[in-house]
PDB file of N, CA and C in Angstrom:
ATOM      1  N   UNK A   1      84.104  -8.492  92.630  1.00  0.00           N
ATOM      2  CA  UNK A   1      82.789  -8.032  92.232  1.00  0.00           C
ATOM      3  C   UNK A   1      82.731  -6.526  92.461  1.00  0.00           C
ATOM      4  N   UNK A   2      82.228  -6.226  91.350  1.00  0.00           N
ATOM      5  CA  UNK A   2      82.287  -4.381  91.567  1.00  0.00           C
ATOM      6  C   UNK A   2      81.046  -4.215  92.015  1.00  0.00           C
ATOM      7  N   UNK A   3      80.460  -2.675  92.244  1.00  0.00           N
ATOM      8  CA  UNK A   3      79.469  -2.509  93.289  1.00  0.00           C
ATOM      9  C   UNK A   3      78.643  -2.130  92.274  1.00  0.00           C
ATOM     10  N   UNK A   4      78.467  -2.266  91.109  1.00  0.00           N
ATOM     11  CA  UNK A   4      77.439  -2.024  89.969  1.00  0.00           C
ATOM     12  C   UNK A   4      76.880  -3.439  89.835  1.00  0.00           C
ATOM     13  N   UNK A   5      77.278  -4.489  89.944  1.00  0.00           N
ATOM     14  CA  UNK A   5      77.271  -5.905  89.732  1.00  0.00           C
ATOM     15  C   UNK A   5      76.340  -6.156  91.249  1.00  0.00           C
ATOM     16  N   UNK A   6      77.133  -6.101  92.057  1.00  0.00           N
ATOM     17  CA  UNK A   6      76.359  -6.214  93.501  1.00  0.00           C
ATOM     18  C   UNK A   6      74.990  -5.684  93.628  1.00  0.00           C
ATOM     19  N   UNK A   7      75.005  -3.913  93.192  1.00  0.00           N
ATOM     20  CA  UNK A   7      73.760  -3.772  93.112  1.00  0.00           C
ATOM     21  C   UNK A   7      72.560  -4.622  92.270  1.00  0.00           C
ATOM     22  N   UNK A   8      72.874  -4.762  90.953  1.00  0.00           N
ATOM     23  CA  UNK A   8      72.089  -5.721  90.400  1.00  0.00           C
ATOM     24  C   UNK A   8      71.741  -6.875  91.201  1.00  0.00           C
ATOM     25  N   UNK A   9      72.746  -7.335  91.723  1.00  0.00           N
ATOM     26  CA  UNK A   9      72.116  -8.824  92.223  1.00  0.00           C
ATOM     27  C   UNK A   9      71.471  -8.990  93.195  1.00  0.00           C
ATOM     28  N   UNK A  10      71.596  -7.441  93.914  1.00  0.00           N
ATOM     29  CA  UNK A  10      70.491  -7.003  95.182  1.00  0.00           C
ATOM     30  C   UNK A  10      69.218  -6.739  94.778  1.00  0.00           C
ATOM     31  N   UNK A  11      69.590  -6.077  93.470  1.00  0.00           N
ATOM     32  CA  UNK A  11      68.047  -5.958  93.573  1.00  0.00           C
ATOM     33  C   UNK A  11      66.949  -6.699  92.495  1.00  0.00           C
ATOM     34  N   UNK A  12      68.197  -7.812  91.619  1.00  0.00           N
ATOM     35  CA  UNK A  12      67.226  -9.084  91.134  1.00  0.00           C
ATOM     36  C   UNK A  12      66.443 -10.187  92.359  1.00  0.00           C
ATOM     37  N   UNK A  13      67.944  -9.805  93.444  1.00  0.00           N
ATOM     38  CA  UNK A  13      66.972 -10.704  95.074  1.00  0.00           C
ATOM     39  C   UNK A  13      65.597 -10.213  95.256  1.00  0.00           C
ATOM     40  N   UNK A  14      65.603  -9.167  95.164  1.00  0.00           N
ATOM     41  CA  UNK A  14      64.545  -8.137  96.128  1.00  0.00           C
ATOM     42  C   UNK A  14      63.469  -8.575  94.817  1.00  0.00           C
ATOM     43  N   UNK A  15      63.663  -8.495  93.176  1.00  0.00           N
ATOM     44  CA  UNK A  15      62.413  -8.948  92.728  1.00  0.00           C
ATOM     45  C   UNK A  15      62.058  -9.775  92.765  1.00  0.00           C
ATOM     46  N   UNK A  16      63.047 -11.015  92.929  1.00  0.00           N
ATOM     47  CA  UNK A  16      62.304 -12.441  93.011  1.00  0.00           C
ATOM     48  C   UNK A  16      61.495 -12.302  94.597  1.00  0.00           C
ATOM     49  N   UNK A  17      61.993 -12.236  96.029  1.00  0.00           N
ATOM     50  CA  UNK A  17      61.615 -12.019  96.276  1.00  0.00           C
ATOM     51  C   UNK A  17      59.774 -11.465  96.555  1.00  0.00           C
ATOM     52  N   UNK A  18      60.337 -10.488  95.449  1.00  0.00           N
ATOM     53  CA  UNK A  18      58.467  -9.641  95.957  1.00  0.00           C
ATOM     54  C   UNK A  18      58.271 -10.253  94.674  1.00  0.00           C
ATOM     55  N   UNK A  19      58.393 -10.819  94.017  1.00  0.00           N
ATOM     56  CA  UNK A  19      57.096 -11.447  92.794  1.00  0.00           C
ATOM     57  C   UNK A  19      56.798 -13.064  93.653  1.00  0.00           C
ATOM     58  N   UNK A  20      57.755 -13.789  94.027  1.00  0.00           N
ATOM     59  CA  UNK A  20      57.627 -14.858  94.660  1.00  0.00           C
ATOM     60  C   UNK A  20      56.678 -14.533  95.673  1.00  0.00           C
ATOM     61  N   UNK A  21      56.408 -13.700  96.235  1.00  0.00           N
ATOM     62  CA  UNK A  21      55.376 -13.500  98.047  1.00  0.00           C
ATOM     63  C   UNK A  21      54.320 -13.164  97.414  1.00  0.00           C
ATOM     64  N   UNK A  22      54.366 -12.607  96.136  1.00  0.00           N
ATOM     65  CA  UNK A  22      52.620 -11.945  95.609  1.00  0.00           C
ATOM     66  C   UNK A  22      52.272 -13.382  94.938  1.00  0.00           C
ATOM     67  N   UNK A  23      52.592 -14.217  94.332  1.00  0.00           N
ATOM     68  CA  UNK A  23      52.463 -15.451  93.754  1.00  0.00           C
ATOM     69  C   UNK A  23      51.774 -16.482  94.800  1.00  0.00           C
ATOM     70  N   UNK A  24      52.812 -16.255  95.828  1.00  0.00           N
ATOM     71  CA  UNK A  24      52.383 -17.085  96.982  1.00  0.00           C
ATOM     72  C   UNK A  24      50.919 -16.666  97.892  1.00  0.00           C
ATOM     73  N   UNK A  25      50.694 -15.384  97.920  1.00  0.00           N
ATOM     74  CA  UNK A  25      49.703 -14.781  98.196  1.00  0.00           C
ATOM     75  C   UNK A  25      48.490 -14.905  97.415  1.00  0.00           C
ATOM     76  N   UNK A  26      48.564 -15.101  96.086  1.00  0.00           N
ATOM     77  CA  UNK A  26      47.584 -14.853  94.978  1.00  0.00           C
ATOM     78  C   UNK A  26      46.721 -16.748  95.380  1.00  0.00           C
ATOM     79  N   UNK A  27      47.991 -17.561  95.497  1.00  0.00           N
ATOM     80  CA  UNK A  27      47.963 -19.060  95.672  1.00  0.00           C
ATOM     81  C   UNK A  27      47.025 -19.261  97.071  1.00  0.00           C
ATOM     82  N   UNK A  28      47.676 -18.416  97.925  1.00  0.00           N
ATOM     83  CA  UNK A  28      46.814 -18.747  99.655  1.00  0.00           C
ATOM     84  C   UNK A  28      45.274 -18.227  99.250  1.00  0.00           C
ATOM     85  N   UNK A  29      45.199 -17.218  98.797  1.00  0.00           N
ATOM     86  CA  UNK A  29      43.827 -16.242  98.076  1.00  0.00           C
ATOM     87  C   UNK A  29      42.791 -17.166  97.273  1.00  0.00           C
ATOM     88  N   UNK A  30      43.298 -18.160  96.255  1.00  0.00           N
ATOM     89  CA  UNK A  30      42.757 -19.097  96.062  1.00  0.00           C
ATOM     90  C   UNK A  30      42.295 -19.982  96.805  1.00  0.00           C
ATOM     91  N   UNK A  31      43.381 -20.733  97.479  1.00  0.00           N
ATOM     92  CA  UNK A  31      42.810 -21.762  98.172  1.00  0.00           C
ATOM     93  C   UNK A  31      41.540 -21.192  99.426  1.00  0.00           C
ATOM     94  N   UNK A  32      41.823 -20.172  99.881  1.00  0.00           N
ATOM     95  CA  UNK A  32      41.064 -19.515 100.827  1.00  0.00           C
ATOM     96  C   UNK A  32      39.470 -19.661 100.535  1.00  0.00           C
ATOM     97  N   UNK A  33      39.354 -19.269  98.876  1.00  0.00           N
ATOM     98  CA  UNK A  33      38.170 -18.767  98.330  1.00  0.00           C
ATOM     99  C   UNK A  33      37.559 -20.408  97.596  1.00  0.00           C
ATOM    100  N   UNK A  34      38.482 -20.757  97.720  1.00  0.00           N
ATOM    101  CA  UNK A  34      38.031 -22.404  97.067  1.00  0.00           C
ATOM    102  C   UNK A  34      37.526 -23.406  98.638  1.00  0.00           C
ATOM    103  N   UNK A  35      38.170 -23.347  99.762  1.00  0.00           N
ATOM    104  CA  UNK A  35      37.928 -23.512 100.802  1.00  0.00           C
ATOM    105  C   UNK A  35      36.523 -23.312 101.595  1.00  0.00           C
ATOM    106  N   UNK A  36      36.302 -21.535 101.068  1.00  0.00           N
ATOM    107  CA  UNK A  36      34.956 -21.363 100.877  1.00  0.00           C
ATOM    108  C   UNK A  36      33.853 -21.207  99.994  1.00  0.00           C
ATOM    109  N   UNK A  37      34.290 -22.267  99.248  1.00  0.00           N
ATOM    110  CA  UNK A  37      33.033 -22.297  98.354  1.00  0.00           C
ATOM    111  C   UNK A  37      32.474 -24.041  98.636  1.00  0.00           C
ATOM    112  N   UNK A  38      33.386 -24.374  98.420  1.00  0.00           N
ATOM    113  CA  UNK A  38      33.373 -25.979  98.896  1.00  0.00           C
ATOM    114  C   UNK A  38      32.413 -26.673 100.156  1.00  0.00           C
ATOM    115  N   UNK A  39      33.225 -25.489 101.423  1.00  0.00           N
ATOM    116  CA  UNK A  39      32.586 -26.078 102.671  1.00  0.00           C
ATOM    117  C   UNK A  39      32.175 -24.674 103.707  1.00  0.00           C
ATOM    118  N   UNK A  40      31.393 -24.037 103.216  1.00  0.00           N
ATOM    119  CA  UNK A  40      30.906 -22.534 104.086  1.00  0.00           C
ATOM    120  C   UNK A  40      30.812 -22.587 105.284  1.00  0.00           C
ATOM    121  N   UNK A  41      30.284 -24.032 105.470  1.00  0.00           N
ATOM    122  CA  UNK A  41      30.272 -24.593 107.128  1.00  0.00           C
ATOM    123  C   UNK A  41      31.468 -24.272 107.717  1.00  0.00           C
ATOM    124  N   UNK A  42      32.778 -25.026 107.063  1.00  0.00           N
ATOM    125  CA  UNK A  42      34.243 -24.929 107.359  1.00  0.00           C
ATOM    126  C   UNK A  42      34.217 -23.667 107.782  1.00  0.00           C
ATOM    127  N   UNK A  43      34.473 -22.437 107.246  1.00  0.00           N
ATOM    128  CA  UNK A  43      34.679 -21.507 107.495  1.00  0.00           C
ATOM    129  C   UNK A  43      34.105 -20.237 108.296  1.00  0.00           C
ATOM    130  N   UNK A  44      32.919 -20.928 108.468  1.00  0.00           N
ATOM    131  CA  UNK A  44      31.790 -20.238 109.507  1.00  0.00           C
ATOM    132  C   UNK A  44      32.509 -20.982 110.438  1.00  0.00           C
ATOM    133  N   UNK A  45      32.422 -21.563 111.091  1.00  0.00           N
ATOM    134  CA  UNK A  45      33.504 -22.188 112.440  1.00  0.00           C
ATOM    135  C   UNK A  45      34.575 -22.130 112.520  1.00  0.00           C
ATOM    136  N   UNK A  46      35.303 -21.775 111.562  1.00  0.00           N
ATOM    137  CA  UNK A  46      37.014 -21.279 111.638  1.00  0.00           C
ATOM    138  C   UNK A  46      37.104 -20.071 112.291  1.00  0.00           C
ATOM    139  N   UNK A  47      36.330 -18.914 111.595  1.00  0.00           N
ATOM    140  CA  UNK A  47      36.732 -17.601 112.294  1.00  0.00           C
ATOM    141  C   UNK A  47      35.555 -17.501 113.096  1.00  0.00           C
ATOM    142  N   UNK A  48      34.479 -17.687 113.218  1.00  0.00           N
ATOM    143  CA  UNK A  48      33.199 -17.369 114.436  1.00  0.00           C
ATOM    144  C   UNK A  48      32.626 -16.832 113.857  1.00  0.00           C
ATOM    145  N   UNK A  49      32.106 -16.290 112.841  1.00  0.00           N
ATOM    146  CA  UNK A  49      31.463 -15.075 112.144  1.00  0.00           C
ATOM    147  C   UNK A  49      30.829 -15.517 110.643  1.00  0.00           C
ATOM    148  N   UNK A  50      29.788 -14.719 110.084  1.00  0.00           N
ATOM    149  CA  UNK A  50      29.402 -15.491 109.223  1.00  0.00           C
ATOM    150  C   UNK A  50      29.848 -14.936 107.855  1.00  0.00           C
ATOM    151  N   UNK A  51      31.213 -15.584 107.908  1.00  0.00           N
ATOM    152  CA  UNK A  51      32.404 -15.016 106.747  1.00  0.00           C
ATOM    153  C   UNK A  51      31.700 -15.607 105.543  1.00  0.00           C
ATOM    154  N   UNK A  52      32.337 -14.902 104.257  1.00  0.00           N
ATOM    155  CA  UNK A  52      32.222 -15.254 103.111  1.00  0.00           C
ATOM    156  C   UNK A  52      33.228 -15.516 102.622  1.00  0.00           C
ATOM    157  N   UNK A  53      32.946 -16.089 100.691  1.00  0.00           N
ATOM    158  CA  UNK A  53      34.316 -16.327 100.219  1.00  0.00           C
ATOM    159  C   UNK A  53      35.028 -15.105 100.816  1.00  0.00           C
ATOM    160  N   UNK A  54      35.047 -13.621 100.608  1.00  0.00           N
ATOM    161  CA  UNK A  54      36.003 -12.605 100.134  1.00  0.00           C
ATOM    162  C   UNK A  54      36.388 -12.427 101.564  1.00  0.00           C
ATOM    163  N   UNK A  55      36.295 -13.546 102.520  1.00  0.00           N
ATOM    164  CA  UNK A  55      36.894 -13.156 103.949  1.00  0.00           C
ATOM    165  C   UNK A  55      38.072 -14.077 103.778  1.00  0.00           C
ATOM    166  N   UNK A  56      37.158 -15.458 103.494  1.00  0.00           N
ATOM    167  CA  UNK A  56      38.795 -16.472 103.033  1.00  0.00           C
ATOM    168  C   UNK A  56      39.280 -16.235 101.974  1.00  0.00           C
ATOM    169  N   UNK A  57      39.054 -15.227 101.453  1.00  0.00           N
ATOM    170  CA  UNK A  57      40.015 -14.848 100.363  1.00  0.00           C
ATOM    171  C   UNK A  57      41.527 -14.476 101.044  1.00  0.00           C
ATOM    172  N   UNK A  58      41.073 -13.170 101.375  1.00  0.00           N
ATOM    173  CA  UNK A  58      41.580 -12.179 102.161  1.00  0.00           C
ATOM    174  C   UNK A  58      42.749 -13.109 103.385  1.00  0.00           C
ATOM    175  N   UNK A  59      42.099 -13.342 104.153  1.00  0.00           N
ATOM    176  CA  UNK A  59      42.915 -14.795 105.258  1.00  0.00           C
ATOM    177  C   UNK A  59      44.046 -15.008 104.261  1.00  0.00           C
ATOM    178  N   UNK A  60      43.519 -16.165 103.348  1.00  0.00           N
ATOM    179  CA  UNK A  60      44.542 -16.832 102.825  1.00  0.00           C
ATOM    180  C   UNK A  60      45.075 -15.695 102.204  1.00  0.00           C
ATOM    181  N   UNK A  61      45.089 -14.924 101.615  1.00  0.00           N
ATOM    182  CA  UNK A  61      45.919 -14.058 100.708  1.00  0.00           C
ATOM    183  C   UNK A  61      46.868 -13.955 101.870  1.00  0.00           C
ATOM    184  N   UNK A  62      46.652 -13.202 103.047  1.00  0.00           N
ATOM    185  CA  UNK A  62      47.688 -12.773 104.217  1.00  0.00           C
ATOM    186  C   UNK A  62      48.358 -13.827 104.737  1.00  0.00           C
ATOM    187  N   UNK A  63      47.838 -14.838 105.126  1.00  0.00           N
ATOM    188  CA  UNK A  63      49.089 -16.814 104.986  1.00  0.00           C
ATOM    189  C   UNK A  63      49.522 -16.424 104.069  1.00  0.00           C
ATOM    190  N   UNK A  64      49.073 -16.471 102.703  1.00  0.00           N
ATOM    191  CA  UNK A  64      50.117 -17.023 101.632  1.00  0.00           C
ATOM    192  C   UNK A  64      51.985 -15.860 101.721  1.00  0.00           C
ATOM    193  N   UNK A  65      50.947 -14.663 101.795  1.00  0.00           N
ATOM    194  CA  UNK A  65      52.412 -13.847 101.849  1.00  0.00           C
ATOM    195  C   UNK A  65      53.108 -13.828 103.141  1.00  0.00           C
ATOM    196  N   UNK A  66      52.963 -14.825 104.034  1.00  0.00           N
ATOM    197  CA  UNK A  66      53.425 -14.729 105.395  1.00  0.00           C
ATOM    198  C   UNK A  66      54.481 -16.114 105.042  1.00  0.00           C
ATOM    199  N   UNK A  67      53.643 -16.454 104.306  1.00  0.00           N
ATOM    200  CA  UNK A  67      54.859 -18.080 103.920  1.00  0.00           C
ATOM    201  C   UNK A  67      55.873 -17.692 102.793  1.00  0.00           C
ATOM    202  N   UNK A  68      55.215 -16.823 101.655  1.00  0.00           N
ATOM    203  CA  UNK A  68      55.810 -16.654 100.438  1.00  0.00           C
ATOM    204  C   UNK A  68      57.157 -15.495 100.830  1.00  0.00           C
ATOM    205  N   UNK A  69      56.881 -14.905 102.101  1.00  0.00           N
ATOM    206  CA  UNK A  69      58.075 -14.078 102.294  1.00  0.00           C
ATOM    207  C   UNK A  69      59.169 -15.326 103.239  1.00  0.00           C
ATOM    208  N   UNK A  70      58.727 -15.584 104.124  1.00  0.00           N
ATOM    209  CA  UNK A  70      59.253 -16.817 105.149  1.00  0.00           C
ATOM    210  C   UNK A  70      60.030 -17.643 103.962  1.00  0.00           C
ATOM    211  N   UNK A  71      59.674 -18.456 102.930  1.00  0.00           N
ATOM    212  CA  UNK A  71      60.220 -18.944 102.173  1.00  0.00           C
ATOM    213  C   UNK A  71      61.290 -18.634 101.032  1.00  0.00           C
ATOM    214  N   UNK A  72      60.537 -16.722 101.131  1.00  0.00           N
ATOM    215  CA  UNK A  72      62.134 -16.214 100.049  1.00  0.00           C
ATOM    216  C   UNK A  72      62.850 -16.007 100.916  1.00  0.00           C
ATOM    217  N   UNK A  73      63.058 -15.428 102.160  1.00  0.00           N
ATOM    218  CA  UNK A  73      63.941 -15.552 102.869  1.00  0.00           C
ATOM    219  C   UNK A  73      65.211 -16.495 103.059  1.00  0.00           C
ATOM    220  N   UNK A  74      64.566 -17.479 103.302  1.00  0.00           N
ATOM    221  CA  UNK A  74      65.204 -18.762 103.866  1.00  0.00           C
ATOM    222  C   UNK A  74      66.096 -19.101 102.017  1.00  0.00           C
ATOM    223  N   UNK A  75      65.187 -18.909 101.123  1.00  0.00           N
ATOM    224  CA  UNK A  75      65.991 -18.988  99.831  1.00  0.00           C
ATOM    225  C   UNK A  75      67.216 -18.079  99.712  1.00  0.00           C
ATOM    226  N   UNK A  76      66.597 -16.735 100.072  1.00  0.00           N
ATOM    227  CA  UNK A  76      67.870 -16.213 100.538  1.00  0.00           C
ATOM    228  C   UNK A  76      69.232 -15.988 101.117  1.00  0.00           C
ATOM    229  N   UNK A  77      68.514 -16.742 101.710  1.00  0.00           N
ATOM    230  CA  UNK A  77      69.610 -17.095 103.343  1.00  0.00           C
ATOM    231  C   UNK A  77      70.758 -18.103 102.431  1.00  0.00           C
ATOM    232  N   UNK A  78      69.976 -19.408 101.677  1.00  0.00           N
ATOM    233  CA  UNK A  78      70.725 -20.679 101.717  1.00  0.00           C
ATOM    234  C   UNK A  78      71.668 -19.706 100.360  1.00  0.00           C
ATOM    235  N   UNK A  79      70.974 -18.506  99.632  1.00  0.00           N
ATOM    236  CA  UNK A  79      72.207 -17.953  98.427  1.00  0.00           C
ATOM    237  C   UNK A  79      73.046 -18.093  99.445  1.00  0.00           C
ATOM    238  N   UNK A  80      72.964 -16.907 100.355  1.00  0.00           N
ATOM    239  CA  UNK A  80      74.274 -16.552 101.045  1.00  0.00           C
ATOM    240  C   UNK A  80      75.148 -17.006 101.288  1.00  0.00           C
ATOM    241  N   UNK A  81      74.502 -18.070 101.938  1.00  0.00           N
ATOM    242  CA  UNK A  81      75.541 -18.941 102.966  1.00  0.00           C
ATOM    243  C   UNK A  81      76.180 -19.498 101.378  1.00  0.00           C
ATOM    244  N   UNK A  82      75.678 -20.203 100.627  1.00  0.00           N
ATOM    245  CA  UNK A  82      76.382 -21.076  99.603  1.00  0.00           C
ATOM    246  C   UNK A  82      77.200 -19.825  98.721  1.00  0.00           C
ATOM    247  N   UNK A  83      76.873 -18.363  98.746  1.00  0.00           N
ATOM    248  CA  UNK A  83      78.150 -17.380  98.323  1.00  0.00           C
ATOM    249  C   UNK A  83      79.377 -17.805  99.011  1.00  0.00           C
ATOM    250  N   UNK A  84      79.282 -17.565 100.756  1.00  0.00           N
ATOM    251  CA  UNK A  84      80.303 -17.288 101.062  1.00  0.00           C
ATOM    252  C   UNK A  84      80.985 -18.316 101.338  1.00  0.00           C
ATOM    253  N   UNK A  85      80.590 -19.932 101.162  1.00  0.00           N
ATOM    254  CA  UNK A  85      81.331 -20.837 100.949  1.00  0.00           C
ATOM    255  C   UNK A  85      82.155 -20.879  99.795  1.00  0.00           C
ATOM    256  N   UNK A  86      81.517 -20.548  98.549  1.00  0.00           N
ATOM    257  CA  UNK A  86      82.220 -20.282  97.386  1.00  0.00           C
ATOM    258  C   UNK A  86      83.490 -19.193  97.507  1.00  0.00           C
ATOM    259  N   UNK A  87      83.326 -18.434  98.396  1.00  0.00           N
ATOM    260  CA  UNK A  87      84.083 -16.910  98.212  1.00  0.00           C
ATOM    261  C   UNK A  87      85.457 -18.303  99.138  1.00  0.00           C
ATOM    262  N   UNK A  88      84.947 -18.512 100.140  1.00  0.00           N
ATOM    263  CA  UNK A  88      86.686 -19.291 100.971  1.00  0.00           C
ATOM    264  C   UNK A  88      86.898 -20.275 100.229  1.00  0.00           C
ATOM    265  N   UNK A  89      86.435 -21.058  99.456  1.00  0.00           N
ATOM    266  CA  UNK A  89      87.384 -22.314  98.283  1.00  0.00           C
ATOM    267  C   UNK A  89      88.023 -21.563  97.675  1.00  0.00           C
ATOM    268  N   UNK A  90      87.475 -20.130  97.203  1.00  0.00           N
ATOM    269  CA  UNK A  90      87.888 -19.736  95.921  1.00  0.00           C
ATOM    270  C   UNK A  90      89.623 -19.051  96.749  1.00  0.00           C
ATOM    271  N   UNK A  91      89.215 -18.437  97.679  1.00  0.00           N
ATOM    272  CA  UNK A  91      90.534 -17.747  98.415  1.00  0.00           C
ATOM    273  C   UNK A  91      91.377 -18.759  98.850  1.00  0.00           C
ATOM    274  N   UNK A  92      90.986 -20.239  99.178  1.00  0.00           N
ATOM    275  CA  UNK A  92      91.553 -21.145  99.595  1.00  0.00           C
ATOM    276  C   UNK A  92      92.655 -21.993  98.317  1.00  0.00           C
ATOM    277  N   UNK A  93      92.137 -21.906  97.429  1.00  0.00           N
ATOM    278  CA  UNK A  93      92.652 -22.431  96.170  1.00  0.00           C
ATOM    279  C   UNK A  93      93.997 -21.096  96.015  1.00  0.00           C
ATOM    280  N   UNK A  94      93.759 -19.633  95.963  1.00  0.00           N
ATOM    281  CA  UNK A  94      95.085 -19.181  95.617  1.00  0.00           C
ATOM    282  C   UNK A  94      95.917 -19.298  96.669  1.00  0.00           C
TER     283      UNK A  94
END
């Protein structure tokens, strides 16, 4: 693999990545704001304060990208590891 190739694939990681965590964020942001529309009660006793939707917006937006990065990660991780298994069959075979 040449290092023009590598770069690309670093930095198609890095977009999935950051489009995957804003997705996931946009998703927590919803549920946050659907959470509080549903049950205001809920959420007046969650944080102590007399939050609105655009507080559980906000909340969930910051979960969602706390999971949506946690989760590209770990997607990340399992490329790797399953690269460099590929890289020793492949050296193992010549």
């Amino acid at each position: 693999m040449d290092i023009e190739n590598a770069v690309k694939t670093a930095f198609g990681f890095f977009v999935m990545i950051l489009i995957g965590t804003l997705v996931a964020a946009v998703v927590g942001g919803v549920f946050g704001a659907v959470v509080a529309l549903i049950s205001p009660e809920f959420v007046r006793s969650l944080f102590g304060i007399d939050a609105g939707v655009r507080y559980a917006l906000a909340v969930g937006m910051i979960g969602g990208v706390f999971i949506g990065a946690a989760v590209s990660c770990g997607a990340c991780f399992l490329s790797a590891i399953i690269k460099i298994f590929r890289i020793r069959l492949e050296h193992k075979q010549r």
